[in-house]
Protein backbone atom coordinates (compact mmCIF):
# COMPACT_ATOMS: atom_id res chain seq x y z
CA UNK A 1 -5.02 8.28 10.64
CA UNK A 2 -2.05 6.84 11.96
CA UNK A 3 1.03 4.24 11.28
CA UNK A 4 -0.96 1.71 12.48
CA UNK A 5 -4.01 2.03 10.00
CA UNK A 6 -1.02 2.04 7.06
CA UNK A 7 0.25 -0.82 8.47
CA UNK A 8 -3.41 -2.87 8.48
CA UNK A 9 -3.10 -1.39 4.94
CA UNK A 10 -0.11 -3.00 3.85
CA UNK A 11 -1.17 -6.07 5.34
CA UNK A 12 -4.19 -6.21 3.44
CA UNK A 13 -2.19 -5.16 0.31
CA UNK A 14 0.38 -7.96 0.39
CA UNK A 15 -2.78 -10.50 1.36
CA UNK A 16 -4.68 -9.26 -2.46
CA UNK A 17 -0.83 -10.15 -3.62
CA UNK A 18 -1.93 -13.57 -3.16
CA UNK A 19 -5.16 -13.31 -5.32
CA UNK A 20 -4.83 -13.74 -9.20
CA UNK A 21 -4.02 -10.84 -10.78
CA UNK A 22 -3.35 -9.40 -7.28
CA UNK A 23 0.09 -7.85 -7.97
CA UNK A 24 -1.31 -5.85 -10.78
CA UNK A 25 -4.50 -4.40 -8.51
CA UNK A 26 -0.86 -3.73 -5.94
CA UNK A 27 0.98 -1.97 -8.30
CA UNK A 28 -1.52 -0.34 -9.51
CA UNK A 29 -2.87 0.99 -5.65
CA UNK A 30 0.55 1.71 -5.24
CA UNK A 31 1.01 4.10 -7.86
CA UNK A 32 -1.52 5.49 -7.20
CA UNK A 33 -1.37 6.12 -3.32
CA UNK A 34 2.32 7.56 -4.27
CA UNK A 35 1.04 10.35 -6.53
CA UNK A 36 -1.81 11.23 -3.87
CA UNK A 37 -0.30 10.70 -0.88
CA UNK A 38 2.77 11.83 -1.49
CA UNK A 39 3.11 13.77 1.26
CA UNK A 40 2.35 11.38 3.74
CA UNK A 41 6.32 9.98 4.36
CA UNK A 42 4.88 7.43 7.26
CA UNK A 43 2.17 6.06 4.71
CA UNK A 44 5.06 5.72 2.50
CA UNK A 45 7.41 3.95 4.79
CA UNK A 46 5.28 1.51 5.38
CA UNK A 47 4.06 0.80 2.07
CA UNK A 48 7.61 0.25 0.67
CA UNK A 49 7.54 -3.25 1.99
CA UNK A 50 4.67 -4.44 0.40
C-alpha cells in the first residue's frame, strides 16, 4: 500500500461524513485505524485531515 490508497481512503472517509450518523462510523474508523496502524506515520498524515 501506498499514500495514494490512504488518500482514496480519506476521501471516502470524509464522503460517509456526509451520511447520517457518518461522523460517528468516522470517529469511530479513526480510532480505530490509530490503535492498529499506529505505526504507519503516512496513513496517519493523511488521515489527520479527515
Amino acid at each position: 500500500m501506498g499514500r495514494n490508497y490512504y488518500q482514496y481512503v480519506a476521501v471516502i472517509l470524509r464522503k460517509i461524513r456526509t451520511y447520517p450518523e457518518g461522523n460517528r462510523i468516522v470517529d469511530k474508523l479513526l480510532t480505530e485505524f490509530k490503535i492498529k496502524y499506529k505505526a504507519g506515520r503516512a496513513m496517519m498524515e493523511e488521515l489527520r485531515e479527515v
